[in-house]
N, C-alpha and C. Protein backbone atom coordinates (compact mmCIF):
# COMPACT_ATOMS: atom_id res chain seq x y z
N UNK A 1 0.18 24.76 26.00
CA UNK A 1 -0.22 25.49 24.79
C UNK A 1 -0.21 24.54 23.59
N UNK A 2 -1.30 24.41 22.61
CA UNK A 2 -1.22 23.55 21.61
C UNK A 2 -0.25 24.07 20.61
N UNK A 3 0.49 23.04 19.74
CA UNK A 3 1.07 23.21 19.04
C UNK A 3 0.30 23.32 17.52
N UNK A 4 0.78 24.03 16.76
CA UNK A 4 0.50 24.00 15.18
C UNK A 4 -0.20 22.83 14.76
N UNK A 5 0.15 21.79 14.80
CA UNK A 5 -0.25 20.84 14.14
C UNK A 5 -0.99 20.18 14.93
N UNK A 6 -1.50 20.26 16.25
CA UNK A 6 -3.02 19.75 17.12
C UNK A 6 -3.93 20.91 16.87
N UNK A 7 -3.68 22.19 16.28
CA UNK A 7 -4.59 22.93 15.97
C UNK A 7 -5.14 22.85 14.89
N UNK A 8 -4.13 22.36 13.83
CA UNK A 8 -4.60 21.92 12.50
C UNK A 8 -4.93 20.35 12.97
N UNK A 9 -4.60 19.51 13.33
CA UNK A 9 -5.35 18.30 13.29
C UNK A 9 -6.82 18.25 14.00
N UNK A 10 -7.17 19.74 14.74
CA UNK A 10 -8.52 19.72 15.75
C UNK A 10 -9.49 20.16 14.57
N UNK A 11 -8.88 21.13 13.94
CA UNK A 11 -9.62 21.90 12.65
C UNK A 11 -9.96 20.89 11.77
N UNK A 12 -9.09 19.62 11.18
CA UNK A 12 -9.55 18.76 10.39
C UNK A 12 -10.85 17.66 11.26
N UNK A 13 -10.22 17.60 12.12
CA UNK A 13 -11.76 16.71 12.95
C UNK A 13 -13.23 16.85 12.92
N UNK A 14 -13.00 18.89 13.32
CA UNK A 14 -14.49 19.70 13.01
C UNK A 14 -15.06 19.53 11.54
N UNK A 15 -14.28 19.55 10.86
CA UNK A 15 -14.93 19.70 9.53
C UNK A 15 -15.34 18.14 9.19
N UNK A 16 -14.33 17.11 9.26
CA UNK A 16 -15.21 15.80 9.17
C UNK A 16 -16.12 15.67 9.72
N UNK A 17 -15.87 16.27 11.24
CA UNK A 17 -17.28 15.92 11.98
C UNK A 17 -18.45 16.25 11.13
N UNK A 18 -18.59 17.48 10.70
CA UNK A 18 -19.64 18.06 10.21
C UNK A 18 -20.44 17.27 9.13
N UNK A 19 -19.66 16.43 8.93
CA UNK A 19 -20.44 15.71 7.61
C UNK A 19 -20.59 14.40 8.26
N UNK A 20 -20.60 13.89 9.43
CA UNK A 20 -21.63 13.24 9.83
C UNK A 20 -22.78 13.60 10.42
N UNK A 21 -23.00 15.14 11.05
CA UNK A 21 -23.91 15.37 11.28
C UNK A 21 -24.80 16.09 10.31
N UNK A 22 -26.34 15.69 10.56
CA UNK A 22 -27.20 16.25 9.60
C UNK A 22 -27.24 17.99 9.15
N UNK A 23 -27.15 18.46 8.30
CA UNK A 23 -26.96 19.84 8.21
C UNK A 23 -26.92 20.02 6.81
N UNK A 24 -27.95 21.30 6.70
CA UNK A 24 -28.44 21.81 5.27
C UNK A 24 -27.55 21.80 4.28
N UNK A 25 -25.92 21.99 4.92
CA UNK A 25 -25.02 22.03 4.14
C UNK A 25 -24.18 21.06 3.82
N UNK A 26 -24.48 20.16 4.22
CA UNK A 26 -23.99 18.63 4.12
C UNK A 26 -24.99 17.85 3.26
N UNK A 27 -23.95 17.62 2.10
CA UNK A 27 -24.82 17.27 1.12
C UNK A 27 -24.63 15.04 0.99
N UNK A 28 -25.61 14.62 0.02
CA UNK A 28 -25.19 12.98 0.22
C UNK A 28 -23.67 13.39 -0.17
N UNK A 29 -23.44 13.46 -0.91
CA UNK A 29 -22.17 13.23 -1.57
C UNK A 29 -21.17 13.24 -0.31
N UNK A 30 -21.31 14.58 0.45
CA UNK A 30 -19.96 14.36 1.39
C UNK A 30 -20.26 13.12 2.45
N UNK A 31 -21.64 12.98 2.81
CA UNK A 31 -21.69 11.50 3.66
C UNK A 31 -20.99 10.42 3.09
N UNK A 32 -21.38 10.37 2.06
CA UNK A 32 -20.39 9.47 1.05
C UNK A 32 -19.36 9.20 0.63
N UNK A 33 -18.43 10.58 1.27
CA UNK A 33 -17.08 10.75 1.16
C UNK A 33 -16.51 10.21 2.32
N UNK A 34 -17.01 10.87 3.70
CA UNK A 34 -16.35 10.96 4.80
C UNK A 34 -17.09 9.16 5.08
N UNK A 35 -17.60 8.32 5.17
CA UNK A 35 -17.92 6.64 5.14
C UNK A 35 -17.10 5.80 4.17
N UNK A 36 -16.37 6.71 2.81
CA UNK A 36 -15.16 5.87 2.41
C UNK A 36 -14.41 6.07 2.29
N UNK A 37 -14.00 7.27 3.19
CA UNK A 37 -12.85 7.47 4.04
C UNK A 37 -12.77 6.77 5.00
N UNK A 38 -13.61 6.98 6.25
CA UNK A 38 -13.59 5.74 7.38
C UNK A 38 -13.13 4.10 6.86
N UNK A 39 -13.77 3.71 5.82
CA UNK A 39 -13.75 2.14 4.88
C UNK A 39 -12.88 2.17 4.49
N UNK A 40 -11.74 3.06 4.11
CA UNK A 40 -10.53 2.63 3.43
C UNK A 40 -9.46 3.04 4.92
N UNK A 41 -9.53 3.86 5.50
CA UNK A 41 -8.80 3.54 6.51
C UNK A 41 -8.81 2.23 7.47
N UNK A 42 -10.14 1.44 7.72
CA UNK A 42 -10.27 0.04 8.52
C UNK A 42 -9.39 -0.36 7.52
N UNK A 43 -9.89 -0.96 6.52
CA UNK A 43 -8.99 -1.76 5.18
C UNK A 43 -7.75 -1.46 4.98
N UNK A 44 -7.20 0.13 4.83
CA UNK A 44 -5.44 -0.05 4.87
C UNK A 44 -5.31 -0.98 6.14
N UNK A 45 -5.16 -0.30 7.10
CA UNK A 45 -4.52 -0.56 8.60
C UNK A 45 -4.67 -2.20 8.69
N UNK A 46 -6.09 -2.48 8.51
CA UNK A 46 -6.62 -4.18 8.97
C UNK A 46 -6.70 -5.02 7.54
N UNK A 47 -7.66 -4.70 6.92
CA UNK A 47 -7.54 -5.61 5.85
C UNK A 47 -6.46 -5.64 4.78
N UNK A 48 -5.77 -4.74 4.87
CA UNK A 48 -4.26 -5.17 4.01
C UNK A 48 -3.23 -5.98 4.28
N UNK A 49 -3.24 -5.70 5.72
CA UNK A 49 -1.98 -6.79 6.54
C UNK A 49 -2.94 -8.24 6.19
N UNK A 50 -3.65 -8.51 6.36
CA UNK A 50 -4.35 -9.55 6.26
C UNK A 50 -4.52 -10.47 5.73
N UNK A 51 -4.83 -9.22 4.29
CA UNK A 51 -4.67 -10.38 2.94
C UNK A 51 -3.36 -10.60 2.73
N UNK A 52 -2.41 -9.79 2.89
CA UNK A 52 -1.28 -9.91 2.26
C UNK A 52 -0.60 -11.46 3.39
N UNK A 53 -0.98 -11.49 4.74
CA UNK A 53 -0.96 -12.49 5.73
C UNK A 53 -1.06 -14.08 5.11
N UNK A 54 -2.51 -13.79 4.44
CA UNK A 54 -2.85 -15.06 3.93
C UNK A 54 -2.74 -15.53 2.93
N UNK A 55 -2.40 -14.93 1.78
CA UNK A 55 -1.74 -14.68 0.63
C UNK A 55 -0.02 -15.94 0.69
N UNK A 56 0.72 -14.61 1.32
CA UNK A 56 1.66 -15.16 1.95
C UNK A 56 1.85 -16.59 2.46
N UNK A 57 1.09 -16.92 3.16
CA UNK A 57 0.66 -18.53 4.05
C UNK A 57 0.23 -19.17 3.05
N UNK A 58 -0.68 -18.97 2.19
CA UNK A 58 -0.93 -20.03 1.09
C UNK A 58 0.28 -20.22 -0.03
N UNK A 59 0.76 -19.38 -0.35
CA UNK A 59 1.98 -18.89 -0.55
C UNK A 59 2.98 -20.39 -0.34
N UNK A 60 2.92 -20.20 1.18
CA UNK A 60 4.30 -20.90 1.94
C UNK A 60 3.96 -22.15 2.38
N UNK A 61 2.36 -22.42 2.42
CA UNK A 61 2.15 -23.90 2.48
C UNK A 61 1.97 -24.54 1.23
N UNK A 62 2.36 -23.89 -0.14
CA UNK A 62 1.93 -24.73 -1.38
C UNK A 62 3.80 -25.13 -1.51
N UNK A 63 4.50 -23.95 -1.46
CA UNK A 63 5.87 -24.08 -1.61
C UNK A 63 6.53 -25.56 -0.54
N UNK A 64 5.99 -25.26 0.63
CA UNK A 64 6.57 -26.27 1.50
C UNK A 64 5.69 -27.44 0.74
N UNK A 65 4.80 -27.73 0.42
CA UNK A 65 4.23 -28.97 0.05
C UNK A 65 4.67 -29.17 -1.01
N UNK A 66 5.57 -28.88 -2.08
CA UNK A 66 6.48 -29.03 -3.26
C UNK A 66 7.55 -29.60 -2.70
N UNK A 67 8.28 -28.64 -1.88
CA UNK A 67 9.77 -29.21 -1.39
C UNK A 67 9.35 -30.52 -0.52
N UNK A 68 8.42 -31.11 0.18
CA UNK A 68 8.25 -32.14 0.87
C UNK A 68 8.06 -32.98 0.01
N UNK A 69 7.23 -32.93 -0.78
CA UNK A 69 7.12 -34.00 -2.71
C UNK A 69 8.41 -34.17 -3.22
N UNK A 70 9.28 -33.33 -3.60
CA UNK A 70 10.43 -33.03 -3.85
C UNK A 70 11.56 -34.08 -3.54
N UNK A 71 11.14 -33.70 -2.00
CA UNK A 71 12.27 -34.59 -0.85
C UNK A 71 12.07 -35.86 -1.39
N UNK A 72 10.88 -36.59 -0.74
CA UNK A 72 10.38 -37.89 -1.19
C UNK A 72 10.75 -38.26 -2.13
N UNK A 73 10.93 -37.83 -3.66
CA UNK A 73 11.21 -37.89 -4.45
C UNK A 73 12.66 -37.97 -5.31
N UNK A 74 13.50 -37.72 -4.41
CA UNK A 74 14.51 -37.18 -4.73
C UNK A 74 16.01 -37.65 -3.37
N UNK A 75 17.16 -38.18 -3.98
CA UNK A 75 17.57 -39.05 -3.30
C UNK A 75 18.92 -38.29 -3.68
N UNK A 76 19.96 -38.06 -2.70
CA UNK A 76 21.11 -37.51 -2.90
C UNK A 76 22.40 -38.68 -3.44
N UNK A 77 23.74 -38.54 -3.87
CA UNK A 77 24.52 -39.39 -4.18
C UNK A 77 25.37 -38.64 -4.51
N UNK A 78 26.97 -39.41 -4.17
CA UNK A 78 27.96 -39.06 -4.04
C UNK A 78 28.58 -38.94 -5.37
N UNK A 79 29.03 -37.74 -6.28
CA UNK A 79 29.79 -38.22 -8.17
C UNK A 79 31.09 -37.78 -7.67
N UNK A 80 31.92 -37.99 -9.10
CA UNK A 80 33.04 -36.87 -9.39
C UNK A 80 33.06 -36.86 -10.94
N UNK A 81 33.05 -35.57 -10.64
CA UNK A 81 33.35 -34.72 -12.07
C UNK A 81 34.50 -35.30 -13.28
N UNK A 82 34.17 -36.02 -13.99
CA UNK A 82 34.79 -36.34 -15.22
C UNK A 82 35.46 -35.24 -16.40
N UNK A 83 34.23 -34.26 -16.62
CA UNK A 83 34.71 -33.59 -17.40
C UNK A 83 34.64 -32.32 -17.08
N UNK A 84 35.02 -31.14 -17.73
CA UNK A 84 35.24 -29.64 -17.23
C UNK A 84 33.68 -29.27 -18.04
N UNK A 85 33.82 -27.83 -17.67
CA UNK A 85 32.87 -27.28 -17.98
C UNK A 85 32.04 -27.43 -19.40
N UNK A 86 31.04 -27.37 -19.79
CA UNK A 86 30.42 -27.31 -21.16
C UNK A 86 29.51 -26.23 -21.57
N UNK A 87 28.84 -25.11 -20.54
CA UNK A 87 28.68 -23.62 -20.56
C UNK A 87 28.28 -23.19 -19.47
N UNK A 88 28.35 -21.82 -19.38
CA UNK A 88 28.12 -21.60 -18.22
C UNK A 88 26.32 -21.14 -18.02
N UNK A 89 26.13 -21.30 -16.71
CA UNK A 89 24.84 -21.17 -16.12
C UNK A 89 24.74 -20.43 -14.96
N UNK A 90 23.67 -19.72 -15.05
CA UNK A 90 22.95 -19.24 -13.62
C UNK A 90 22.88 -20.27 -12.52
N UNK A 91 22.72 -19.80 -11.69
CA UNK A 91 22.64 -21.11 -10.29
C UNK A 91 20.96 -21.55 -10.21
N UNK A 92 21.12 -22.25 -9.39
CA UNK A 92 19.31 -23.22 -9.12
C UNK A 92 18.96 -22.23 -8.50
N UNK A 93 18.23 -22.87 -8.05
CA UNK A 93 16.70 -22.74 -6.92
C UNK A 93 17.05 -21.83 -6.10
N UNK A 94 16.91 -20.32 -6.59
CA UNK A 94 17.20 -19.08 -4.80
C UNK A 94 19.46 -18.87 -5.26
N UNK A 95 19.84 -19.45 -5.86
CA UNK A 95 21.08 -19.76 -5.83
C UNK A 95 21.76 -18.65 -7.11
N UNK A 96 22.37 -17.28 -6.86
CA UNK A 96 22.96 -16.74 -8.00
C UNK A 96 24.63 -16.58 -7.99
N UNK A 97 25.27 -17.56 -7.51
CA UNK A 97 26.31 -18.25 -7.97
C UNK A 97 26.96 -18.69 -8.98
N UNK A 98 28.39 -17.79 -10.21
CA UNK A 98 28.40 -18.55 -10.41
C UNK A 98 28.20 -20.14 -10.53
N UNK A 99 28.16 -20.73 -11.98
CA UNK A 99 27.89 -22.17 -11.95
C UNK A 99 28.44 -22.15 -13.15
N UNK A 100 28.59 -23.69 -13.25
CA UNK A 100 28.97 -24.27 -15.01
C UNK A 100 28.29 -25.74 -14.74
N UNK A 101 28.12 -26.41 -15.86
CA UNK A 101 27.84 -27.69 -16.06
C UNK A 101 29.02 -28.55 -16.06
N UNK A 102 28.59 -29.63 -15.77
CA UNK A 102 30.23 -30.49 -15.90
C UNK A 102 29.37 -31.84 -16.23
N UNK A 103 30.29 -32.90 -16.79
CA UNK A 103 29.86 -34.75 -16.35
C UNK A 103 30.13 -34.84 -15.43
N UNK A 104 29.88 -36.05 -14.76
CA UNK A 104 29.96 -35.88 -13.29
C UNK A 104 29.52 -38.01 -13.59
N UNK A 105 30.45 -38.60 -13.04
CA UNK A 105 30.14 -40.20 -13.02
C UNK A 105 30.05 -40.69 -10.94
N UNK A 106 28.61 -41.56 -10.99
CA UNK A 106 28.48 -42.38 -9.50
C UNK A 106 27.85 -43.49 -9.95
N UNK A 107 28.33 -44.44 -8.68
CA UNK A 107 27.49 -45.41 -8.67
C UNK A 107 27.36 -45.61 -7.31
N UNK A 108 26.14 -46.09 -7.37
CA UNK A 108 25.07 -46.73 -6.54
C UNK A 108 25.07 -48.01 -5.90
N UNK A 109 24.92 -48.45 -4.47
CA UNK A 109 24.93 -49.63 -4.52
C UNK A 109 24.45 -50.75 -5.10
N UNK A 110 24.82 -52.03 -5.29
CA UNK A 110 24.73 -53.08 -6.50
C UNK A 110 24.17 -52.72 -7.40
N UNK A 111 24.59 -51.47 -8.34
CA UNK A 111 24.50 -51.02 -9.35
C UNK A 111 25.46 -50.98 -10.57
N UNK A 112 25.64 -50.67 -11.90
CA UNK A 112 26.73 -49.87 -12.21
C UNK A 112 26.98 -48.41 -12.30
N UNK A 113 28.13 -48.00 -12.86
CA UNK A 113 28.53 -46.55 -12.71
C UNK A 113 27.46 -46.03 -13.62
N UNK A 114 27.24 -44.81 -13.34
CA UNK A 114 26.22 -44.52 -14.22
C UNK A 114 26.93 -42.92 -14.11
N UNK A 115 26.61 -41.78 -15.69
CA UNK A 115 27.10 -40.71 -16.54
C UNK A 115 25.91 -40.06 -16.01
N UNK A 116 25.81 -38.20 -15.78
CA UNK A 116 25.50 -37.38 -16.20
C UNK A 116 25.88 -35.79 -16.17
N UNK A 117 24.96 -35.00 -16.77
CA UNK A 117 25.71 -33.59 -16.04
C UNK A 117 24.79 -33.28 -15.17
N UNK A 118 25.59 -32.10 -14.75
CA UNK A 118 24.84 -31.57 -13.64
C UNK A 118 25.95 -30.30 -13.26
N UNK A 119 25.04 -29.22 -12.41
CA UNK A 119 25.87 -27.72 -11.98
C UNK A 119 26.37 -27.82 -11.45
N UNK A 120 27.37 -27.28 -10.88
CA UNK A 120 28.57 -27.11 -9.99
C UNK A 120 28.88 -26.14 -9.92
N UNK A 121 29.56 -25.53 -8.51
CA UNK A 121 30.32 -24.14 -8.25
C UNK A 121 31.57 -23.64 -9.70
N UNK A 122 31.68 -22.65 -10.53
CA UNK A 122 32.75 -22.55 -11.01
C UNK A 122 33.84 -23.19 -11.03
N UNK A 123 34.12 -23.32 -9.47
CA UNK A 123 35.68 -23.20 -9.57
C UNK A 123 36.03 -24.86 -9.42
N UNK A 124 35.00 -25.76 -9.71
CA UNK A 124 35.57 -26.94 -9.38
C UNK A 124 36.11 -27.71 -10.90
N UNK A 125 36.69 -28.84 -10.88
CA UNK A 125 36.87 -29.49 -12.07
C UNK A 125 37.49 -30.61 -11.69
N UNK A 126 37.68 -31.52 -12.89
CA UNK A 126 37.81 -33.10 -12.94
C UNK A 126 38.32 -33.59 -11.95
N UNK A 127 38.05 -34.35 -11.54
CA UNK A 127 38.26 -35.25 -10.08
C UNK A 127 37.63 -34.83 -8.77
N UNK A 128 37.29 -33.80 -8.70
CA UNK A 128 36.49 -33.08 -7.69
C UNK A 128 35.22 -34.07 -7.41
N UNK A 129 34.86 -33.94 -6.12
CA UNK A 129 33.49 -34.77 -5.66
C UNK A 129 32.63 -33.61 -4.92
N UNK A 130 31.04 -34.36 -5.87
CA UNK A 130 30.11 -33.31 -5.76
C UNK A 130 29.28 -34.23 -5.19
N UNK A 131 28.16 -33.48 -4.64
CA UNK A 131 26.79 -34.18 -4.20
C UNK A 131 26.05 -33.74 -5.67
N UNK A 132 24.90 -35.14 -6.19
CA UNK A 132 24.00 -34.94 -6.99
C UNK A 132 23.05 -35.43 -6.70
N UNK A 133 21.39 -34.82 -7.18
CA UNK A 133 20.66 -35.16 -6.70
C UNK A 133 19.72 -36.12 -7.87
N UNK A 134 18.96 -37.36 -7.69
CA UNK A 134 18.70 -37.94 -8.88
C UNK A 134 17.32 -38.20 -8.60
N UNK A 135 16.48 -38.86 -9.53
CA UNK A 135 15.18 -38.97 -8.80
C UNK A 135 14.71 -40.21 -8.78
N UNK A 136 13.16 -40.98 -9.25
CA UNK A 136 13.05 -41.97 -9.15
C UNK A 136 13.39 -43.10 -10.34
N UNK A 137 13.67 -41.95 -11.65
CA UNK A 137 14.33 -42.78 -12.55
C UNK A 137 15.76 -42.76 -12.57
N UNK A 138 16.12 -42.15 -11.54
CA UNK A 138 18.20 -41.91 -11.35
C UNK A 138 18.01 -41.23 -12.61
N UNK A 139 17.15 -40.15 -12.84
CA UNK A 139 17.81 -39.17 -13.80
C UNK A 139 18.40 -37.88 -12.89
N UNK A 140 19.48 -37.20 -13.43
CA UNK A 140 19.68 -35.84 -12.35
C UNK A 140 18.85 -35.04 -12.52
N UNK A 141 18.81 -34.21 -11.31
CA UNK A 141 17.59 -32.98 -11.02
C UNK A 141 17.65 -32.19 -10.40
N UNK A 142 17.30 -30.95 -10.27
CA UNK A 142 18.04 -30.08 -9.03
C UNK A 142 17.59 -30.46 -8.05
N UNK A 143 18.62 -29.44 -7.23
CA UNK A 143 18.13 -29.84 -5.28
C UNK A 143 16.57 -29.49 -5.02
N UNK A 144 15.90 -30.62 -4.43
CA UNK A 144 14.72 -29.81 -3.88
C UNK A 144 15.16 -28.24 -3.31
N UNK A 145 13.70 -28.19 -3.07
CA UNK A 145 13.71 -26.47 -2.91
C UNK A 145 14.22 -26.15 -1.17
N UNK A 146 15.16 -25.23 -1.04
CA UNK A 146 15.58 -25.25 0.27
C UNK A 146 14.42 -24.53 1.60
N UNK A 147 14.50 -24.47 2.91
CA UNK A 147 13.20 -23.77 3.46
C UNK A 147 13.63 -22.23 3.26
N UNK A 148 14.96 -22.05 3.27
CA UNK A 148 15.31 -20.58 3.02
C UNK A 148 14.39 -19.92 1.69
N UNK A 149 14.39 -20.96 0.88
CA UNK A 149 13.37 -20.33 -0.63
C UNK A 149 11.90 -20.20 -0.01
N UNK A 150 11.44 -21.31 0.44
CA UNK A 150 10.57 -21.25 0.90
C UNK A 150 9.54 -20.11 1.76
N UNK A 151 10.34 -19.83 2.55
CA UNK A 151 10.38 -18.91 3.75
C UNK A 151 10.41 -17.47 2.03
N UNK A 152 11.22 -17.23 1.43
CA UNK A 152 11.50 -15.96 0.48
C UNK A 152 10.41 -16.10 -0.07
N UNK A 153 9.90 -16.79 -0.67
CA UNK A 153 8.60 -16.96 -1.60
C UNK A 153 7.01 -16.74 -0.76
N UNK A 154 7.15 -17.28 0.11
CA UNK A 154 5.79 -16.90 1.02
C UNK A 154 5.82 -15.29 1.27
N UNK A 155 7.32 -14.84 1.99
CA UNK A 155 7.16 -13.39 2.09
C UNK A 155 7.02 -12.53 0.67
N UNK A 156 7.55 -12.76 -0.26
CA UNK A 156 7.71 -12.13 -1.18
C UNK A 156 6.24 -12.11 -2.00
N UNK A 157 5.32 -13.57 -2.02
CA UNK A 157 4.20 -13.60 -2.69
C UNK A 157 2.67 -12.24 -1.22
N UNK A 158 3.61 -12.52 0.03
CA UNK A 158 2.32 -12.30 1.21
C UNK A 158 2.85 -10.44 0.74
N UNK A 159 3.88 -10.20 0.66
CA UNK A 159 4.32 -8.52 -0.03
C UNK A 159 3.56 -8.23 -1.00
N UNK A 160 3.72 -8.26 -2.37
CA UNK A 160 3.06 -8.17 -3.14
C UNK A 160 0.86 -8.29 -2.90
N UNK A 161 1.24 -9.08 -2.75
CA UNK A 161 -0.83 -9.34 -2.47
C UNK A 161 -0.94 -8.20 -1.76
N UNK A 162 -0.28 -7.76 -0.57
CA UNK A 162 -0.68 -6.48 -0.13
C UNK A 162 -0.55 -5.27 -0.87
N UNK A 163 0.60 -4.88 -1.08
CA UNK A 163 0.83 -3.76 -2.56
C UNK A 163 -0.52 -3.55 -3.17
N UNK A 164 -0.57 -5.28 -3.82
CA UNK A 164 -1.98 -4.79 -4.46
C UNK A 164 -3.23 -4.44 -3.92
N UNK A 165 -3.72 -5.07 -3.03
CA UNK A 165 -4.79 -5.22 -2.50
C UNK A 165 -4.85 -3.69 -1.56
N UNK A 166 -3.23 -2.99 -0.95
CA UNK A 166 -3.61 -1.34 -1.19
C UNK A 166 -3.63 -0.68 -1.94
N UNK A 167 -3.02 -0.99 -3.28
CA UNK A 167 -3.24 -0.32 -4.38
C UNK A 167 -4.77 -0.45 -5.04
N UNK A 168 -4.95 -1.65 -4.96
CA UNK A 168 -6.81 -1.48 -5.24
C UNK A 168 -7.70 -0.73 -4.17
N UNK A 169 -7.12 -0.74 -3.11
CA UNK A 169 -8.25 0.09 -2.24
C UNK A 169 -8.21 1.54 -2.51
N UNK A 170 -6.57 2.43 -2.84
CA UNK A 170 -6.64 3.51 -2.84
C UNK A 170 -7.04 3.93 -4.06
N UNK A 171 -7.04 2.70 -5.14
CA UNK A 171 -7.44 3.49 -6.78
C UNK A 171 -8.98 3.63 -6.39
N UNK A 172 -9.94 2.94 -5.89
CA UNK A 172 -11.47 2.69 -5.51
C UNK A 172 -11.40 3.85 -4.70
N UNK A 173 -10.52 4.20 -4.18
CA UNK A 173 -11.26 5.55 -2.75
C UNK A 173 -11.29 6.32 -3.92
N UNK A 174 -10.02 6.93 -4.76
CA UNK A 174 -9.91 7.73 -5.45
C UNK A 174 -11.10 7.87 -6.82
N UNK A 175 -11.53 6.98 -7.06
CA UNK A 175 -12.75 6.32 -7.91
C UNK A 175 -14.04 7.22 -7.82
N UNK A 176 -14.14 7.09 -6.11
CA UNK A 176 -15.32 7.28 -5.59
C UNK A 176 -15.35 8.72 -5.03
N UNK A 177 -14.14 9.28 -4.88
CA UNK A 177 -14.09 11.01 -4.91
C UNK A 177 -13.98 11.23 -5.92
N UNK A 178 -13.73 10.80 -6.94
CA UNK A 178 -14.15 11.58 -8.68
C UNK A 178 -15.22 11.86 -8.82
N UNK A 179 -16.37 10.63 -8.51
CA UNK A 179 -17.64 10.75 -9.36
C UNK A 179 -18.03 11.77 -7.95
N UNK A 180 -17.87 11.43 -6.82
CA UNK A 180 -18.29 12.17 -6.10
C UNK A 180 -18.38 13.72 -6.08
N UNK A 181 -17.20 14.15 -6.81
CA UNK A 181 -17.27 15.39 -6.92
C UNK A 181 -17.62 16.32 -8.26
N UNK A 182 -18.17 14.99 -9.10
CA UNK A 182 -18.28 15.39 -10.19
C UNK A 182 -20.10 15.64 -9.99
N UNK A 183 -20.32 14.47 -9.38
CA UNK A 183 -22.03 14.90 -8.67
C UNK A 183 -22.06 16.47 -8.01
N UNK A 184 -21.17 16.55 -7.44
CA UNK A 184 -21.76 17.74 -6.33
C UNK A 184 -21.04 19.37 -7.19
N UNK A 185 -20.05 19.44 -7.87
CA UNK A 185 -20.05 19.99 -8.99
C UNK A 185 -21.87 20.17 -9.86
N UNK A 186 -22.20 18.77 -10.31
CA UNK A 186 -23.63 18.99 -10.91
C UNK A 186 -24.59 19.81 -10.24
N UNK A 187 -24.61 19.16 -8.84
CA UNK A 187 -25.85 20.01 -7.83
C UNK A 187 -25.52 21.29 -8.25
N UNK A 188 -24.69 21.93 -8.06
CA UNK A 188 -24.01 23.22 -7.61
C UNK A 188 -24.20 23.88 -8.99
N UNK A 189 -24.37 23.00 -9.97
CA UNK A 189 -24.92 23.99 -11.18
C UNK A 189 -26.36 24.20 -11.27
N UNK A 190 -27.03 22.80 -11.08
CA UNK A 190 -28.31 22.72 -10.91
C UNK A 190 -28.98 23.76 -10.23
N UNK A 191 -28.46 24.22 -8.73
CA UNK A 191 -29.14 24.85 -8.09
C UNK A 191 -28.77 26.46 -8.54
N UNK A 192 -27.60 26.93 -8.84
CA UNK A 192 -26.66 27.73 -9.67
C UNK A 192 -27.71 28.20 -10.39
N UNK A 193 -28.67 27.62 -11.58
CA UNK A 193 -29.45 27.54 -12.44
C UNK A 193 -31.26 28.25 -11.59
N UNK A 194 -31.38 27.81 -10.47
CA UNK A 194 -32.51 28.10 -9.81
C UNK A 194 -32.44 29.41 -9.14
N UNK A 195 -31.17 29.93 -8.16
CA UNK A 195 -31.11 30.51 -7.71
C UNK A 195 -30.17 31.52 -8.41
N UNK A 196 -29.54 31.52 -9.13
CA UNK A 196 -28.83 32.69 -10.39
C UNK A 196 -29.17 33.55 -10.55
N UNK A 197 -30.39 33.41 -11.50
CA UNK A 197 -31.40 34.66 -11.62
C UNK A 197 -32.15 35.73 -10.64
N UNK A 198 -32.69 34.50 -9.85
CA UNK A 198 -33.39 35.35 -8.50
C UNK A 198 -31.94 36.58 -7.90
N UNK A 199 -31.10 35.55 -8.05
CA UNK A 199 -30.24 36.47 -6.69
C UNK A 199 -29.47 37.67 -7.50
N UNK A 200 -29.39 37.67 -8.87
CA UNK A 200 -29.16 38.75 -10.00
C UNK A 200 -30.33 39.62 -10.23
N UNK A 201 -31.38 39.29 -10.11
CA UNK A 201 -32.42 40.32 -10.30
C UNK A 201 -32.90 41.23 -9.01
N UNK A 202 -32.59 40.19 -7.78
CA UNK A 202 -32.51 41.31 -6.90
C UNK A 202 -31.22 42.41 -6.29
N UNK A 203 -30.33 42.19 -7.07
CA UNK A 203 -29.21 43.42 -6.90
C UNK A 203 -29.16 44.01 -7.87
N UNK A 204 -30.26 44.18 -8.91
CA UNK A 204 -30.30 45.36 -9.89
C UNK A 204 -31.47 46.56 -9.43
């Protein structure tokens, strides 16, 4: 025995059906309805995962091609913290950790000692040894970007692009049943206008 809702989902079938087939009472407008209905259902289901897919991937190959520049660029070294804190800060890159700034003195082989600041966990202070990261002028710099960011930023940019790209499809469906029904509203006066009279003068 069918249940409620295969009787109502058989009932909604018939009536779409009907507006693909030709019939006096099937006007353009509903062909026009029930074809961007079909078009926005391919597009949720397929073309949303899609874009938001590639979105995402461009996304995560521009990010990884930063942190690989980054790397190259960027050379780790052993300090210790000279001085205590000088204010406090948000953490780097993906990182919401307490932090504070500190001095922080290393040297380099056949180099001399060389001064700067740089972040650190809260809880550390003077004499403590940190890793810092410096670049090609041994100025400090944050850590390149980790793949964990990486990996967050591709998903987070490939999320969004989809959001939108269903949010633009469903504002356009909705677009196109406005005017649509604002047309067939018109007919319906138009003809309203032809057949009004006739069908009032013959029930008097």
């Amino acid at each position: 025995m069918r249940t409620r809702e295969q009787r109502a989902s058989e009932k909604r079938a018939r009536v779409i059906g009907r507006r693909w087939r030709h019939s006096p009472l099937c006007r353009r407008t509903d062909v026009v309805e029930a074809w961007t209905a079909l078009v926005v259902s391919v597009v949720l289901w397929a073309g949303t995962p899609l874009a938001g897919l590639a979105a995402g991937w461009w996304a995560y190959d521009g990010a990884r091609s930063t942190a690989v520049e980054q790397r190259a660029e960027r050379h780790r070294v052993l300090a210790t913290i000279v001085e205590g804190a000088h204010t406090s800060a948000a953490g780097g890159e993906g990182d919401r950790r307490p932090v504070k700034r500190v001095s922080v003195r290393w040297t380099e082989p056949g180099e001399r000692a060389r001064t700067g600041e740089t972040r650190v966990p809260a809880g550390a202070g003077a004499g403590d040894r940190t890793y810092i990261w410096l670049d090609r002028q041994d100025r400090v710099v944050p850590a390149p970007t980790s793949d964990t960011v990486v990996w967050q930023h591709g998903l987070a940019v490939g999320a969004c692009a989809a959001g939108v790209a269903a949010g633009g499809v469903l504002a356009l469906h909705a677009l196109i049943r406005r005017v649509a029904a604002r047309r067939r509203l018109a007919e319906w006066e138009r003809e309203w206008a032809l057949t009004g009279p006739e069908w009032a003068r013959d029930r008097t």
